[in-house]
Protein backbone atom coordinates (compact mmCIF):
# COMPACT_ATOMS: atom_id res chain seq x y z
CA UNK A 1 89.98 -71.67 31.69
CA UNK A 2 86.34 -73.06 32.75
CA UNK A 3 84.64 -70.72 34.96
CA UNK A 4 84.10 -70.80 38.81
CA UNK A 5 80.21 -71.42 40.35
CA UNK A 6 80.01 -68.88 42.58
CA UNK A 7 77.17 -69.90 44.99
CA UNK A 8 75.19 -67.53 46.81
CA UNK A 9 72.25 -67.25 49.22
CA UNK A 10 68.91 -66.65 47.44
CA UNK A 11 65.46 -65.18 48.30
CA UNK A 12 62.23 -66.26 47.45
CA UNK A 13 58.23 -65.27 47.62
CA UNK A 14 54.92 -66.08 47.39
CA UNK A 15 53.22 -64.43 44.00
CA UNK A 16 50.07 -63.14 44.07
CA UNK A 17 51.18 -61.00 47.29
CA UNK A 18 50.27 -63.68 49.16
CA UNK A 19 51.66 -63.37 52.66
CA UNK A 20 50.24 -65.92 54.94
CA UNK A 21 51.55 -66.36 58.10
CA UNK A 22 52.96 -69.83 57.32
CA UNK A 23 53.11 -71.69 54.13
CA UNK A 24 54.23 -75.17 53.53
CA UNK A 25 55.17 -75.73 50.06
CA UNK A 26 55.16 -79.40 48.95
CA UNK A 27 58.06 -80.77 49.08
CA UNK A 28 58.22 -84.27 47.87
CA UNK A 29 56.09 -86.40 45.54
CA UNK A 30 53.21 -88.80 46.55
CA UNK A 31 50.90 -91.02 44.82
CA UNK A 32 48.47 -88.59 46.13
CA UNK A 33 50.12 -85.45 45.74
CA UNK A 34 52.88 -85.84 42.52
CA UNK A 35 55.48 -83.84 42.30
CA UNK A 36 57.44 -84.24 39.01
CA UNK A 37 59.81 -82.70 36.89
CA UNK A 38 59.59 -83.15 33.22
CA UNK A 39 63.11 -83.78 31.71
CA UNK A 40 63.23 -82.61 27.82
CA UNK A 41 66.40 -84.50 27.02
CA UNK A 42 64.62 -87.88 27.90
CA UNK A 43 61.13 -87.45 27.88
CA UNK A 44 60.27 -88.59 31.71
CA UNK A 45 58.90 -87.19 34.58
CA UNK A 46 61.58 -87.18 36.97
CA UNK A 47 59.78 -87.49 40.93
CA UNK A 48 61.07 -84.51 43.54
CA UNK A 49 61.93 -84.61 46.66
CA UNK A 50 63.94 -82.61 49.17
CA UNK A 51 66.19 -83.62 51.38
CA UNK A 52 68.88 -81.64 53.17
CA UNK A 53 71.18 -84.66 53.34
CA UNK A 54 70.91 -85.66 49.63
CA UNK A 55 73.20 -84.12 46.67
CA UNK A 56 70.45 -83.83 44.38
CA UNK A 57 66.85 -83.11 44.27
CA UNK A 58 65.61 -86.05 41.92
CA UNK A 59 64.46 -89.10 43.35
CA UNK A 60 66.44 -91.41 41.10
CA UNK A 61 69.36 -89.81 42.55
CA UNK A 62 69.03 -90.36 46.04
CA UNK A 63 70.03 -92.67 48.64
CA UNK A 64 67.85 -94.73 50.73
CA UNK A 65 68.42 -92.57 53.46
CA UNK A 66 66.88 -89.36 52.50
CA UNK A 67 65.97 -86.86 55.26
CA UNK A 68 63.08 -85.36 54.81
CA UNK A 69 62.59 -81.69 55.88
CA UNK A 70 59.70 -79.21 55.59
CA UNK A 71 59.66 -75.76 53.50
CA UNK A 72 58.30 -73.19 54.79
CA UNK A 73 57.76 -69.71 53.85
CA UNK A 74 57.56 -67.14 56.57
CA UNK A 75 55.56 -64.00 56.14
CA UNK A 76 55.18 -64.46 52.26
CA UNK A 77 59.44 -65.51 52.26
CA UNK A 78 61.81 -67.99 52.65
CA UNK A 79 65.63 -67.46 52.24
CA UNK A 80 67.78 -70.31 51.51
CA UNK A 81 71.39 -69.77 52.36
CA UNK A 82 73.85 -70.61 49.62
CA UNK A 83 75.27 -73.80 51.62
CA UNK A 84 71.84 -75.27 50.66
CA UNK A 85 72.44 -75.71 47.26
CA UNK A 86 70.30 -78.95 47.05
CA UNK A 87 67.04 -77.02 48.14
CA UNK A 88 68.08 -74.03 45.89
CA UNK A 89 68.50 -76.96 42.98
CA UNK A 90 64.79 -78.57 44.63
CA UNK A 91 63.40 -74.94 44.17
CA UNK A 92 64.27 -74.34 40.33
CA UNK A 93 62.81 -77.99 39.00
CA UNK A 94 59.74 -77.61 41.38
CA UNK A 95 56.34 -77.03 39.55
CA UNK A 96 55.45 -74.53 41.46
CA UNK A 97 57.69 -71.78 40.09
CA UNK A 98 56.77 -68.80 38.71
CA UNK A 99 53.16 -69.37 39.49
CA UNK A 100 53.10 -70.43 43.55
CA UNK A 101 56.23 -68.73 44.26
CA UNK A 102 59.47 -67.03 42.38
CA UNK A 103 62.64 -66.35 42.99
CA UNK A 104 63.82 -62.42 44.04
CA UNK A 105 65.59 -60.68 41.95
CA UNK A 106 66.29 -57.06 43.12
CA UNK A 107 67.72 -55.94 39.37
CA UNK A 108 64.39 -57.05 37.53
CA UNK A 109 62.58 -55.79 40.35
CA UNK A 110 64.10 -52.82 40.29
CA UNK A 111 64.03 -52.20 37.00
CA UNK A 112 60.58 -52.51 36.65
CA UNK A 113 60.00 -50.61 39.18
CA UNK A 114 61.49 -48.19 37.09
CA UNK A 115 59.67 -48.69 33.97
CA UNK A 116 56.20 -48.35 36.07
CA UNK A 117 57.08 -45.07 36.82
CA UNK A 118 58.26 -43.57 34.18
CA UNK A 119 55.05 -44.77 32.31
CA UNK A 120 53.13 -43.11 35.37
CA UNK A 121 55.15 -39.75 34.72
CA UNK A 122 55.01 -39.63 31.21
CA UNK A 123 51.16 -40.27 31.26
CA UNK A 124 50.77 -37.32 33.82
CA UNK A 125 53.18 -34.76 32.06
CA UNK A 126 50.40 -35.69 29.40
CA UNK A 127 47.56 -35.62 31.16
CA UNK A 128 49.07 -32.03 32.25
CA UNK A 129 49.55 -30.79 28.51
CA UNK A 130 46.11 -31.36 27.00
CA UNK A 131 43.72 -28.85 25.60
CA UNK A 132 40.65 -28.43 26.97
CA UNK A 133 38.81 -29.93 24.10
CA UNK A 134 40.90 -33.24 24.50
CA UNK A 135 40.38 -33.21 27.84
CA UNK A 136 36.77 -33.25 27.87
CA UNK A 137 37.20 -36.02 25.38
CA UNK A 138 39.43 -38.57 27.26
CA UNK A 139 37.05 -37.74 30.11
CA UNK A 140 33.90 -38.71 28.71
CA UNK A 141 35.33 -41.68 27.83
CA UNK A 142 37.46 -42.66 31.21
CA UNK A 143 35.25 -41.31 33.26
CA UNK A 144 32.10 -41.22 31.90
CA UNK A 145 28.68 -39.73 33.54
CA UNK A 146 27.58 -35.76 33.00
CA UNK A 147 30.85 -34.44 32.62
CA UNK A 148 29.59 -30.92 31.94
CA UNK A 149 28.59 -30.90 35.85
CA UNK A 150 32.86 -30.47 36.26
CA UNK A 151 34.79 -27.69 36.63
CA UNK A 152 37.62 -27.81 34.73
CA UNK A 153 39.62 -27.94 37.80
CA UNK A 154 37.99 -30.87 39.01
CA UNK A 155 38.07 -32.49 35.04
CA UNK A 156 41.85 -31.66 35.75
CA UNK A 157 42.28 -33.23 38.69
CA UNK A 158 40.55 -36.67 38.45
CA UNK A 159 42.61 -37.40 34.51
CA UNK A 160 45.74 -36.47 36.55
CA UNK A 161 44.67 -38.87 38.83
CA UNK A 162 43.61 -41.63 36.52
CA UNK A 163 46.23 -41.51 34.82
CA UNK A 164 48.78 -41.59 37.36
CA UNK A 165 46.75 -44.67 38.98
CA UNK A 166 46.03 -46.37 35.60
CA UNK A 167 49.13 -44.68 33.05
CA UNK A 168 48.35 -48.01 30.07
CA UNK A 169 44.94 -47.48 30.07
CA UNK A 170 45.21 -43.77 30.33
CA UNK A 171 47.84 -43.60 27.30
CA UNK A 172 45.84 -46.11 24.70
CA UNK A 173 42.63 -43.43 24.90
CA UNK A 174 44.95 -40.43 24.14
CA UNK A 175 46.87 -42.02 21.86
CA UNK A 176 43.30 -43.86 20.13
CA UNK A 177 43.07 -42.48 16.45
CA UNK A 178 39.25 -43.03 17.15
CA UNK A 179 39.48 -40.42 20.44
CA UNK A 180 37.46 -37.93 19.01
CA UNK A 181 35.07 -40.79 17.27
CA UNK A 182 34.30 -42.24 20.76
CA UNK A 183 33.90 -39.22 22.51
CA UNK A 184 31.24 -38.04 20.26
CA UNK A 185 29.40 -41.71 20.43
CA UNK A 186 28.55 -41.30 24.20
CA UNK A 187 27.32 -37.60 23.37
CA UNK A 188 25.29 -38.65 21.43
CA UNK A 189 23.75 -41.04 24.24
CA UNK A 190 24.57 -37.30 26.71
CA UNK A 191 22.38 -35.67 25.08
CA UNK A 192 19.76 -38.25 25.02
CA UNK A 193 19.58 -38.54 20.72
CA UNK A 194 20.37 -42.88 22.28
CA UNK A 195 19.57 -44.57 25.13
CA UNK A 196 20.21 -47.73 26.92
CA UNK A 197 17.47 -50.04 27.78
CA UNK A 198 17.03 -53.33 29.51
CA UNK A 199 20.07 -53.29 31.15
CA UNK A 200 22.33 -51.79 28.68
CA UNK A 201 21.59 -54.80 26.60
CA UNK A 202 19.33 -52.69 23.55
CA UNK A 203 20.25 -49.41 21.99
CA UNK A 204 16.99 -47.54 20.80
CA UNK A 205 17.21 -44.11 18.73
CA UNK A 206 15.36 -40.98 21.23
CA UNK A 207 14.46 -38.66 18.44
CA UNK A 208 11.13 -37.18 17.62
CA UNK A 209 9.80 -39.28 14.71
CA UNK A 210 11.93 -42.30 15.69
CA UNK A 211 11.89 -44.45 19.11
CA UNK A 212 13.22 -48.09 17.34
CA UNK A 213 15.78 -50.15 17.97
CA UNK A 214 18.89 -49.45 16.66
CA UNK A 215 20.75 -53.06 17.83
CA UNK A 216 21.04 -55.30 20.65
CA UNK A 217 24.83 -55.42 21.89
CA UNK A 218 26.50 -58.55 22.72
CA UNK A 219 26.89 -60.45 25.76
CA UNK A 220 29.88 -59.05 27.40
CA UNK A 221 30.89 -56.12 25.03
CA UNK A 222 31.32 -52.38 25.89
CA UNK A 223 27.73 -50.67 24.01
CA UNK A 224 29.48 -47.66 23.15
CA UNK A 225 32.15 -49.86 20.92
CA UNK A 226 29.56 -51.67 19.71
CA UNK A 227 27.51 -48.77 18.42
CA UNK A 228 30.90 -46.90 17.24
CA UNK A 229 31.66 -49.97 15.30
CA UNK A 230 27.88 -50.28 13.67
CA UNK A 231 28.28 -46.00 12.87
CA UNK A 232 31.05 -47.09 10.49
CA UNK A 233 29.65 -49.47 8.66
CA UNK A 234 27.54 -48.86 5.48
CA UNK A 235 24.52 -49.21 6.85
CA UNK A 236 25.06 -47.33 9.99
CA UNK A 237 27.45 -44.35 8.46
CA UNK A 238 24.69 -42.32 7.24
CA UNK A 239 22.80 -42.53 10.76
CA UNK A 240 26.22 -41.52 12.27
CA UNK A 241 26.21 -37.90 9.99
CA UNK A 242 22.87 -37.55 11.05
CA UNK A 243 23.23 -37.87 14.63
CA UNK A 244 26.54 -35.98 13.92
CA UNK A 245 24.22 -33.23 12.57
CA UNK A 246 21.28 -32.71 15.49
CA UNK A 247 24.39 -32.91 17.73
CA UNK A 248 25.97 -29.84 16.68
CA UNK A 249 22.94 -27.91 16.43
């Protein structure tokens, strides 16, 4: 027994959050302004157009007397009743979905809704649990700056925070093999045994008998990862124990 349609009115937004008071999404193709639909099974694009008092959306299978009628979403929104099953049809084929606008779905939205915060729960029953070693640790690396200014209440408090506000980010730094390799880079710049010059661009050694240039760091990349990375290579592993070494003095 084939299975019954069963229509129904549908819901639709703006992505981005964009909520203007008015929008007017195209809603037929021009020379100037194409609107086309690229059909896999025979390789053309297939002109839009909507029109109330049509029975499909495609140009090649419309009448001459095609009614044309503006969309518009309201507030961000526009809800299309399930009678309107042409502009519902328009709405799947046009271009712009998923990236102008997309269709609601309160299940998906839901649901991750759901995974969001469970993510932001776990990461704070975390954030709760960890020793006051670690702690330090994922601070000096999320939140950088003199760390040993903070009470542990406030240390406490701002993690919680973070990772309530920022759970993915939060989670990859505890969960980092290389947690307490990172945290004991940007020490050693703490303490002053590096430094930063010319706009974070050069890393120079601060000891007593040496002021040189360890390396220049990349355009774009983070200088503590890029001094971690040169501490594990041959030639920089042996500067690494060293630093290690006038660190834990």
């Amino acid at each position: 027994m084939k299975k019954k349609t069963v229509f129904t009115s549908k819901a639709y937004r703006l992505k981005n959050q964009s909520a203007p008071l008015n929008y007017m999404l195209a809603s037929h193709n021009t020379s100037r302004s194409p609107l086309l639909y690229f059909d896999e099974g025979t390789g053309v694009n297939r002109p839009l157009r909507y029109a109330r008092n049509q029975k499909s959306p495609f140009v090649d299978e419309q009448d001459g007397n095609a009614i044309l009628e503006p969309i518009v979403f309201e507030d961000g929104l526009l809800f299309v009743e399930k009678a309107n099953q042409v502009l519902q049809q328009f709405l799947y084929y046009h271009p712009g979905r998923d990236r102008v606008f997309e269709e609601v779905n309160n299940e998906k939205d839901a649901s991750e809704d759901v995974s969001i915060l469970e993510m932001e729960l776990e990461a704070q029953i975390v954030a709760k649990d960890l020793s006051f070693e670690k702690l330090l640790s994922v601070s000096r690396i999320l939140i950088g700056g003199n760390i040993d200014s903070y009470s542990s209440a406030e240390l406490k408090r701002d993690i919680l925070l973070f990772a309530k506000h920022n759970p993915q980010d939060f989670m990859e730094v505890v969960n980092d093999p290389d947690l307490e390799f990172g945290d004991e880079v940007r020490q050693f710049f703490e303490e002053k045994l590096l430094s930063l010059r010319n706009n974070n661009k050069d890393v120079y050694f601060n000891l007593k008998g040496n002021k040189k240039k360890m390396l220049t760091v990349p355009f774009g990349e983070d200088p503590y990862h890029v001094v971690g990375s040169y501490l594990k290579t041959d030639d920089g592993i042996e500067i690494y124990q060293g630093l290690s070494k006038l660190l834990n003095k």
